[in-house]
PDB file of N, CA and C in Angstrom:
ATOM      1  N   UNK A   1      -4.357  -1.705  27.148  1.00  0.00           N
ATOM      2  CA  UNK A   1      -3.690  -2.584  26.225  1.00  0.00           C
ATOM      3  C   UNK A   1      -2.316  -2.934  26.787  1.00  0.00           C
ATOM      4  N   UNK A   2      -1.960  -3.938  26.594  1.00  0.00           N
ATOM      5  CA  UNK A   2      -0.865  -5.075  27.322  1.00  0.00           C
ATOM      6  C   UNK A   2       0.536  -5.051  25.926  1.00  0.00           C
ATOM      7  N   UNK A   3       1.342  -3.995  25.872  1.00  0.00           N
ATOM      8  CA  UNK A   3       2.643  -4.372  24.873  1.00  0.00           C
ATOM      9  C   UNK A   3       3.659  -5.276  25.857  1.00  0.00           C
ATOM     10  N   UNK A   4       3.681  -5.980  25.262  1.00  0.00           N
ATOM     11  CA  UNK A   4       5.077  -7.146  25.640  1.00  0.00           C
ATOM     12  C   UNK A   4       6.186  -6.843  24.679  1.00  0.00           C
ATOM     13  N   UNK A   5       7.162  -6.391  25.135  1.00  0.00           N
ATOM     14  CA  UNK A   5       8.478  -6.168  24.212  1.00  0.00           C
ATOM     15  C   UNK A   5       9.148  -7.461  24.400  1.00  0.00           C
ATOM     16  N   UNK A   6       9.894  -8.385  23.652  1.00  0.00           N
ATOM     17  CA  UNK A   6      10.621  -9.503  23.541  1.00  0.00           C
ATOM     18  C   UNK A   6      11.613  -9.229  22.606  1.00  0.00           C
ATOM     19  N   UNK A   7      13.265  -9.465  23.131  1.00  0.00           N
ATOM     20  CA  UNK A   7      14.181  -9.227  22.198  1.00  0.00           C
ATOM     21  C   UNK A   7      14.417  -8.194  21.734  1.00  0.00           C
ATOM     22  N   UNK A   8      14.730  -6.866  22.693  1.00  0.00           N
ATOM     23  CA  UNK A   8      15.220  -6.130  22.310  1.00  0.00           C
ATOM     24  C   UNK A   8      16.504  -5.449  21.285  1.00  0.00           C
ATOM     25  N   UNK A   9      17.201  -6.525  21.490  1.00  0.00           N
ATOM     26  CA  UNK A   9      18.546  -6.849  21.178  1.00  0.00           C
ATOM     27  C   UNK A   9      18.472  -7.868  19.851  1.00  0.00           C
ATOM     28  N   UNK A  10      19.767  -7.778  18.817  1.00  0.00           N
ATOM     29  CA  UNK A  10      19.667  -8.408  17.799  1.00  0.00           C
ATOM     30  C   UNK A  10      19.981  -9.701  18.257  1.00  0.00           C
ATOM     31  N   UNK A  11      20.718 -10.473  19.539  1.00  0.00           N
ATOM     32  CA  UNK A  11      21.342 -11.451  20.235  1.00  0.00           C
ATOM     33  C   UNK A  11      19.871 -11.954  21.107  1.00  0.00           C
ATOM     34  N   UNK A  12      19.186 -11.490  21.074  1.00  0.00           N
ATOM     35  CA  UNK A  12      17.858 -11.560  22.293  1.00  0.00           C
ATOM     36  C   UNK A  12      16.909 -12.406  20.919  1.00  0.00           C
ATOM     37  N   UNK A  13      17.143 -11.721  19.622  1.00  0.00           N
ATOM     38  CA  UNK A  13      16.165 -11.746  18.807  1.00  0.00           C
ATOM     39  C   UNK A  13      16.601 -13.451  18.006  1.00  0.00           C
ATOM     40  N   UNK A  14      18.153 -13.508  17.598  1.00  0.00           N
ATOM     41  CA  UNK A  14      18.112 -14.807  17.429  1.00  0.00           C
ATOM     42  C   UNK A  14      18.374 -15.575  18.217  1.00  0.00           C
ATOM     43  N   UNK A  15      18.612 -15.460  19.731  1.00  0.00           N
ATOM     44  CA  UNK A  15      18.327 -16.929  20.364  1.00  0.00           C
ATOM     45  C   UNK A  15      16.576 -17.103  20.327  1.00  0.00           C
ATOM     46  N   UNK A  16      15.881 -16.008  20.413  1.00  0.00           N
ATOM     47  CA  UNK A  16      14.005 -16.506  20.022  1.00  0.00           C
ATOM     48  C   UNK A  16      13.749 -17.566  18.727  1.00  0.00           C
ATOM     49  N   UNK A  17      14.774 -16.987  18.001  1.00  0.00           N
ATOM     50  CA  UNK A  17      14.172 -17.305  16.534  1.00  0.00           C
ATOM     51  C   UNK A  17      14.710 -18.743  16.633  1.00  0.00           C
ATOM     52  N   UNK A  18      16.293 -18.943  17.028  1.00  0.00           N
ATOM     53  CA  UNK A  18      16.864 -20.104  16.895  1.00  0.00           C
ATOM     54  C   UNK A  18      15.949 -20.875  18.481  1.00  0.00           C
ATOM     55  N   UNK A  19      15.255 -20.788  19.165  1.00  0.00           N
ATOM     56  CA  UNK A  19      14.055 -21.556  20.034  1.00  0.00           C
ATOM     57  C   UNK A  19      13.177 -21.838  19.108  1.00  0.00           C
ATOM     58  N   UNK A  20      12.465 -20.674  18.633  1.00  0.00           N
ATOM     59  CA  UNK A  20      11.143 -21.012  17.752  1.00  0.00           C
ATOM     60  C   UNK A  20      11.317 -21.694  16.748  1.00  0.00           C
ATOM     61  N   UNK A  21      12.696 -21.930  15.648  1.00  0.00           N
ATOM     62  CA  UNK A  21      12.766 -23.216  14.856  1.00  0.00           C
ATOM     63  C   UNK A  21      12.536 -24.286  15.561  1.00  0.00           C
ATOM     64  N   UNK A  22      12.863 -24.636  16.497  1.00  0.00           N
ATOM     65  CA  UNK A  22      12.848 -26.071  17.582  1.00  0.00           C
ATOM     66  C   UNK A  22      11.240 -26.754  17.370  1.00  0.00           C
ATOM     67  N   UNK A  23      10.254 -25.861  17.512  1.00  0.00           N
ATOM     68  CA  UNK A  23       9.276 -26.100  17.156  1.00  0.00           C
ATOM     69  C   UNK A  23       9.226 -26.904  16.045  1.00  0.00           C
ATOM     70  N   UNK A  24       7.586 -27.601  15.860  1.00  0.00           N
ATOM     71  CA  UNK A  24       7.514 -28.669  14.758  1.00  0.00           C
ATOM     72  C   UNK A  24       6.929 -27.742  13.828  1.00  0.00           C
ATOM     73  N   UNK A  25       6.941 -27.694  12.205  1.00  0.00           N
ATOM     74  CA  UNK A  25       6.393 -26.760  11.561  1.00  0.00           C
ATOM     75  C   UNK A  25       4.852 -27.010  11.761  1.00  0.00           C
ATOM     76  N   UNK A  26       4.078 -27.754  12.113  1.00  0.00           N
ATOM     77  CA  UNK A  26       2.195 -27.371  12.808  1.00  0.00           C
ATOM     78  C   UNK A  26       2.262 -26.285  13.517  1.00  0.00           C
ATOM     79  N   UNK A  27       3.145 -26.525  14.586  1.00  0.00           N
ATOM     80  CA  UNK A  27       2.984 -25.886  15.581  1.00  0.00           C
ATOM     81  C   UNK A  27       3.745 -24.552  15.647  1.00  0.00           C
ATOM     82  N   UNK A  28       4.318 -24.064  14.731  1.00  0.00           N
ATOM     83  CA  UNK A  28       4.941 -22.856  13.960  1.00  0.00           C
ATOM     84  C   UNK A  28       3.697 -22.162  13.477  1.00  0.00           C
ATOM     85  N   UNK A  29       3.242 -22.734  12.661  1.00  0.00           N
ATOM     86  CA  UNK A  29       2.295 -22.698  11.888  1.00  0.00           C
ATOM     87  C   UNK A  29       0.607 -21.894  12.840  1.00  0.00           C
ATOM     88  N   UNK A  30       0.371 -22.902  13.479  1.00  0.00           N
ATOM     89  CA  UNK A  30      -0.428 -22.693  14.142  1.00  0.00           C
ATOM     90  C   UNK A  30      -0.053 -21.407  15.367  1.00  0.00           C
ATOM     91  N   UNK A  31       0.785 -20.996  15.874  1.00  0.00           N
ATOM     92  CA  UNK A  31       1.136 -19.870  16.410  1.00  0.00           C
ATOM     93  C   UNK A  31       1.413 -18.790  16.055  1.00  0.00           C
ATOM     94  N   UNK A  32       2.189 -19.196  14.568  1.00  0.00           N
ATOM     95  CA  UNK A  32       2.302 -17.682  13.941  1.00  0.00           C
ATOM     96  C   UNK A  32       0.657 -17.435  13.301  1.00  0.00           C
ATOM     97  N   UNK A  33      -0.177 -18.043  13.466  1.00  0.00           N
ATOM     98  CA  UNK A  33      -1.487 -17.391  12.565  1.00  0.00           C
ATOM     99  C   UNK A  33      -2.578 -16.989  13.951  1.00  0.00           C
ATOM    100  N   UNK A  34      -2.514 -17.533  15.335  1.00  0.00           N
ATOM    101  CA  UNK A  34      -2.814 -17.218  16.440  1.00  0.00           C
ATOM    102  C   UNK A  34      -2.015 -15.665  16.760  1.00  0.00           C
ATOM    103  N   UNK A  35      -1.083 -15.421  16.630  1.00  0.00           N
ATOM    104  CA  UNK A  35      -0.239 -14.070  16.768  1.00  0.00           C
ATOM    105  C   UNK A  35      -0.865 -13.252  15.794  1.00  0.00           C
ATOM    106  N   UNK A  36      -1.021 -13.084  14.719  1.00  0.00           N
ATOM    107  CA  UNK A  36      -1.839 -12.909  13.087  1.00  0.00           C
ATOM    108  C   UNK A  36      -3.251 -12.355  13.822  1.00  0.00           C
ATOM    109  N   UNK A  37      -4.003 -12.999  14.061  1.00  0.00           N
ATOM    110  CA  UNK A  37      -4.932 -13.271  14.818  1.00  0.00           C
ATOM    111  C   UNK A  37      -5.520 -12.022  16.038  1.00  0.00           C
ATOM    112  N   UNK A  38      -4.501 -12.193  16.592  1.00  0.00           N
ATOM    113  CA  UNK A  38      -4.182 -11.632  18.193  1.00  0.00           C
ATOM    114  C   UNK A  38      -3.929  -9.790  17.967  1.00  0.00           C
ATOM    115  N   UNK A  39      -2.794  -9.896  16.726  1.00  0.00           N
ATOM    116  CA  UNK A  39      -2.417  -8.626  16.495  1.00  0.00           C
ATOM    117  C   UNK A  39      -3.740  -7.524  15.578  1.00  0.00           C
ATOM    118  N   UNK A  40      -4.032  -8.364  14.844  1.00  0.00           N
ATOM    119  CA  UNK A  40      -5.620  -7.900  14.059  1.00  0.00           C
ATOM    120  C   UNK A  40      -6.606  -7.626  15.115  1.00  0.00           C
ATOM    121  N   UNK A  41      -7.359  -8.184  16.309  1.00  0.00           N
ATOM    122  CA  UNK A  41      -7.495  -8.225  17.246  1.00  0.00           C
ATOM    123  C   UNK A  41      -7.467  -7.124  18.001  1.00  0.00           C
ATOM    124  N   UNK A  42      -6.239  -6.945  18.254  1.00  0.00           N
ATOM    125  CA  UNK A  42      -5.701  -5.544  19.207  1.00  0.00           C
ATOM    126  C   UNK A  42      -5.950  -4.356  18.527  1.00  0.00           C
ATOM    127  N   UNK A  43      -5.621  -4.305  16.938  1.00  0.00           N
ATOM    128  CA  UNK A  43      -5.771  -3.377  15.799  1.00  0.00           C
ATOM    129  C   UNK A  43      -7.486  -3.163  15.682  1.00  0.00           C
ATOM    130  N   UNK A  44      -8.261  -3.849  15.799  1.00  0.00           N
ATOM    131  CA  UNK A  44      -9.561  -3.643  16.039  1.00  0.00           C
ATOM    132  C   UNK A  44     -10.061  -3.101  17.226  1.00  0.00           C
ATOM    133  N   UNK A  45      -9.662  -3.429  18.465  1.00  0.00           N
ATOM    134  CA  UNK A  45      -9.967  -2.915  19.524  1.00  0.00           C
ATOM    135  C   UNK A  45      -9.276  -1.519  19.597  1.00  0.00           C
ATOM    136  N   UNK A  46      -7.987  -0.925  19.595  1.00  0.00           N
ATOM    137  CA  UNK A  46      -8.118  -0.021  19.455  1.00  0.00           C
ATOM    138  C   UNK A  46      -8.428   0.965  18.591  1.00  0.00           C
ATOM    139  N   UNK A  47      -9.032   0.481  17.545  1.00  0.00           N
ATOM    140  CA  UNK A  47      -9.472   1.161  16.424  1.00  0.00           C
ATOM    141  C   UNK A  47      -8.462   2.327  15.866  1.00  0.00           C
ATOM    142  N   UNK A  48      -7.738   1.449  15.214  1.00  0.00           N
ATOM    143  CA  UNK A  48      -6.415   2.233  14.239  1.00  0.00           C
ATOM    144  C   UNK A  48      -7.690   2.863  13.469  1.00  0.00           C
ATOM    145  N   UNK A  49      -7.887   1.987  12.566  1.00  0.00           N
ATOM    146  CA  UNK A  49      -8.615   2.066  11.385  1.00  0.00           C
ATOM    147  C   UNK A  49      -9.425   3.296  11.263  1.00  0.00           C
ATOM    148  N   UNK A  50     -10.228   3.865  12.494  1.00  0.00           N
ATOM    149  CA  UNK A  50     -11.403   4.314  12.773  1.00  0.00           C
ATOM    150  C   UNK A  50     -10.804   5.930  12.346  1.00  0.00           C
ATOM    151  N   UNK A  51      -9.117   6.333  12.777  1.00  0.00           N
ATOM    152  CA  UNK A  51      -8.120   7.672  12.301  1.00  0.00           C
ATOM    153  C   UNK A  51      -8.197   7.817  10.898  1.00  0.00           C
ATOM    154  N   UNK A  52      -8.837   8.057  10.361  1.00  0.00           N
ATOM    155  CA  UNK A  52      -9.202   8.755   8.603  1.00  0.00           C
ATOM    156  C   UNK A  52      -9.093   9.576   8.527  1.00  0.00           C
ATOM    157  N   UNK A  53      -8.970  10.811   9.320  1.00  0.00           N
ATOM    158  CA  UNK A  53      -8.760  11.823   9.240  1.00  0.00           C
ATOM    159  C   UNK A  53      -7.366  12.563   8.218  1.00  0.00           C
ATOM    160  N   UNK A  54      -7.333  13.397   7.640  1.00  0.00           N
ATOM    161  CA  UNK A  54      -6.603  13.640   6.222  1.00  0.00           C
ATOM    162  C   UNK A  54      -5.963  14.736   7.288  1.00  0.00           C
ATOM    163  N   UNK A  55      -4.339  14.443   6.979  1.00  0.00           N
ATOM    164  CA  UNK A  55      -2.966  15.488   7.495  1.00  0.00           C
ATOM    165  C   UNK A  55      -3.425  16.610   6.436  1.00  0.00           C
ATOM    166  N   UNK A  56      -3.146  17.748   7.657  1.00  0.00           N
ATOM    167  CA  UNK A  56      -3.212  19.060   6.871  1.00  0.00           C
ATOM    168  C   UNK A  56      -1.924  19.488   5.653  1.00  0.00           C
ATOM    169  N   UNK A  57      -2.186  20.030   4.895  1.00  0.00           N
ATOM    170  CA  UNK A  57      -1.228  20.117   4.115  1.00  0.00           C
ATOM    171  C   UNK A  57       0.292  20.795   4.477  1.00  0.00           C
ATOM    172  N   UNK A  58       0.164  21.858   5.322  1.00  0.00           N
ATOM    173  CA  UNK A  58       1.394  22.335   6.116  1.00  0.00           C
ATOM    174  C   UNK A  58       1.929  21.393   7.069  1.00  0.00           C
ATOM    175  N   UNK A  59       1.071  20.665   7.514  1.00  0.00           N
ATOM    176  CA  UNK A  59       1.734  19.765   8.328  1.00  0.00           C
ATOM    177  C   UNK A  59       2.770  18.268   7.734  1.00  0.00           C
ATOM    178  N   UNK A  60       2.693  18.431   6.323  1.00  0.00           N
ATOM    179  CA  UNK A  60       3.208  17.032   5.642  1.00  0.00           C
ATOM    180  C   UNK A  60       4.737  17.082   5.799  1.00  0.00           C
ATOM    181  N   UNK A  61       5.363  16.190   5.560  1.00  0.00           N
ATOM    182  CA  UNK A  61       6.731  16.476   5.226  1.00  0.00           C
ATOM    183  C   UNK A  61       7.573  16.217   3.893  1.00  0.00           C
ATOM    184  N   UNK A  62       8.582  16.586   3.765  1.00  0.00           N
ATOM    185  CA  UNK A  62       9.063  16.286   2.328  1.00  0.00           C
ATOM    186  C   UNK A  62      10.399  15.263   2.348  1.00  0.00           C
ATOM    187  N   UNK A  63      10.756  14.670   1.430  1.00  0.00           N
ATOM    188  CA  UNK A  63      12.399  14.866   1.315  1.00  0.00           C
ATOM    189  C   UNK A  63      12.732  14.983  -0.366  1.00  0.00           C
ATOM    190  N   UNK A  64      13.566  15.886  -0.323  1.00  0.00           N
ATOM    191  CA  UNK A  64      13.861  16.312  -1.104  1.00  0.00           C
ATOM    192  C   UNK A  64      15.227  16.710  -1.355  1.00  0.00           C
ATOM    193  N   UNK A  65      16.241  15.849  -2.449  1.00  0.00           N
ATOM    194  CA  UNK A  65      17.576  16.650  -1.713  1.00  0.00           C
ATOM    195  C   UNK A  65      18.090  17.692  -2.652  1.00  0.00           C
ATOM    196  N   UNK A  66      17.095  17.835  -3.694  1.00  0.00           N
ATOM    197  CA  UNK A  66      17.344  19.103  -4.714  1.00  0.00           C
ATOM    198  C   UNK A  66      16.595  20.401  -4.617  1.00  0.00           C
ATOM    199  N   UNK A  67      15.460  20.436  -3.318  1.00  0.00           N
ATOM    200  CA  UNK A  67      14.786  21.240  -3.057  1.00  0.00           C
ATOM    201  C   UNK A  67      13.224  21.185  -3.478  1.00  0.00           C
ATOM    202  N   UNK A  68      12.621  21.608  -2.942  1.00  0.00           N
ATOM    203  CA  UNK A  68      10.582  21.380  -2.939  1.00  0.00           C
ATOM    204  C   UNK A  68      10.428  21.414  -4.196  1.00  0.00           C
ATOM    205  N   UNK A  69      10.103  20.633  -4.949  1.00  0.00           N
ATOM    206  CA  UNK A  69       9.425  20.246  -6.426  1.00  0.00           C
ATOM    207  C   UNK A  69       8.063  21.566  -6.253  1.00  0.00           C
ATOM    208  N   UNK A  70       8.105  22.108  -7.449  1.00  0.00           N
ATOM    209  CA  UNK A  70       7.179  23.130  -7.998  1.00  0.00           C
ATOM    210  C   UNK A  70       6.093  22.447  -9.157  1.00  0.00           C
ATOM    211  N   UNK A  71       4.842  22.303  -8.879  1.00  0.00           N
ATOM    212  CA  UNK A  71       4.027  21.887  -9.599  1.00  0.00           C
ATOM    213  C   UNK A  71       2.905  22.903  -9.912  1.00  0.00           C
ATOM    214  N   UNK A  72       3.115  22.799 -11.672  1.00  0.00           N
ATOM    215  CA  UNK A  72       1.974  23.711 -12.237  1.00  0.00           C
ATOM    216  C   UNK A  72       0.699  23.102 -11.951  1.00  0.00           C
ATOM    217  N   UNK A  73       0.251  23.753 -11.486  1.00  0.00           N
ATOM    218  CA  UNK A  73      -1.454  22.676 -11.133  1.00  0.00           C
ATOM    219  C   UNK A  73      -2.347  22.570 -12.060  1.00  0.00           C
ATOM    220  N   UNK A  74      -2.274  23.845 -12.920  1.00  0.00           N
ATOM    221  CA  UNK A  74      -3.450  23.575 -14.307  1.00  0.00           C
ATOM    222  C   UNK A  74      -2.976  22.370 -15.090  1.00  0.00           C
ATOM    223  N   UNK A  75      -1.385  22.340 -15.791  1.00  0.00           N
ATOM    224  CA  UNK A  75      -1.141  21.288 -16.505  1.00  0.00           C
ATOM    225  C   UNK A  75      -0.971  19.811 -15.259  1.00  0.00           C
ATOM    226  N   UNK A  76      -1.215  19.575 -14.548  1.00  0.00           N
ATOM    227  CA  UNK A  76      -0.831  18.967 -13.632  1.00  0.00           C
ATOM    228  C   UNK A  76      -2.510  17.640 -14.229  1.00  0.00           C
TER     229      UNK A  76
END
């Protein structure tokens, strides 16, 4: 699989954006749903989806800034 990073930088990111307005809105249009497209695509081929597998419970994380919530499980 092929990642292309573009615009690393917040200065990298709007001279893209201020290019890609230049565009006519079709052709906005039609690229951002080809990208749409492309990225669904890649998400299929490597099969995100296919990871269902359920995090063990010790392994989860919390945040909490008053400390681990205690739950009665019968009334729960």
């Amino acid at each position: 699989m092929v990642v292309v990073k573009i615009g690393s930088s917040r200065r990298g990111l709007r001279s893209l954006y201020s290019i890609w307005r230049e565009f006519p809105y079709p052709l906005r249009k039609i690229g951002t749903a080809l990208f749409i497209l492309y990225t669904l695509g890649m998400k299929k081929l490597s099969k995100v989806d296919d990871n269902n597998a359920l995090t063990p419970a010790d392994e989860l994380g919390h945040l909490s800034f008053w400390g681990v919530p205690e739950l009665d499980i019968v009334t729960y």
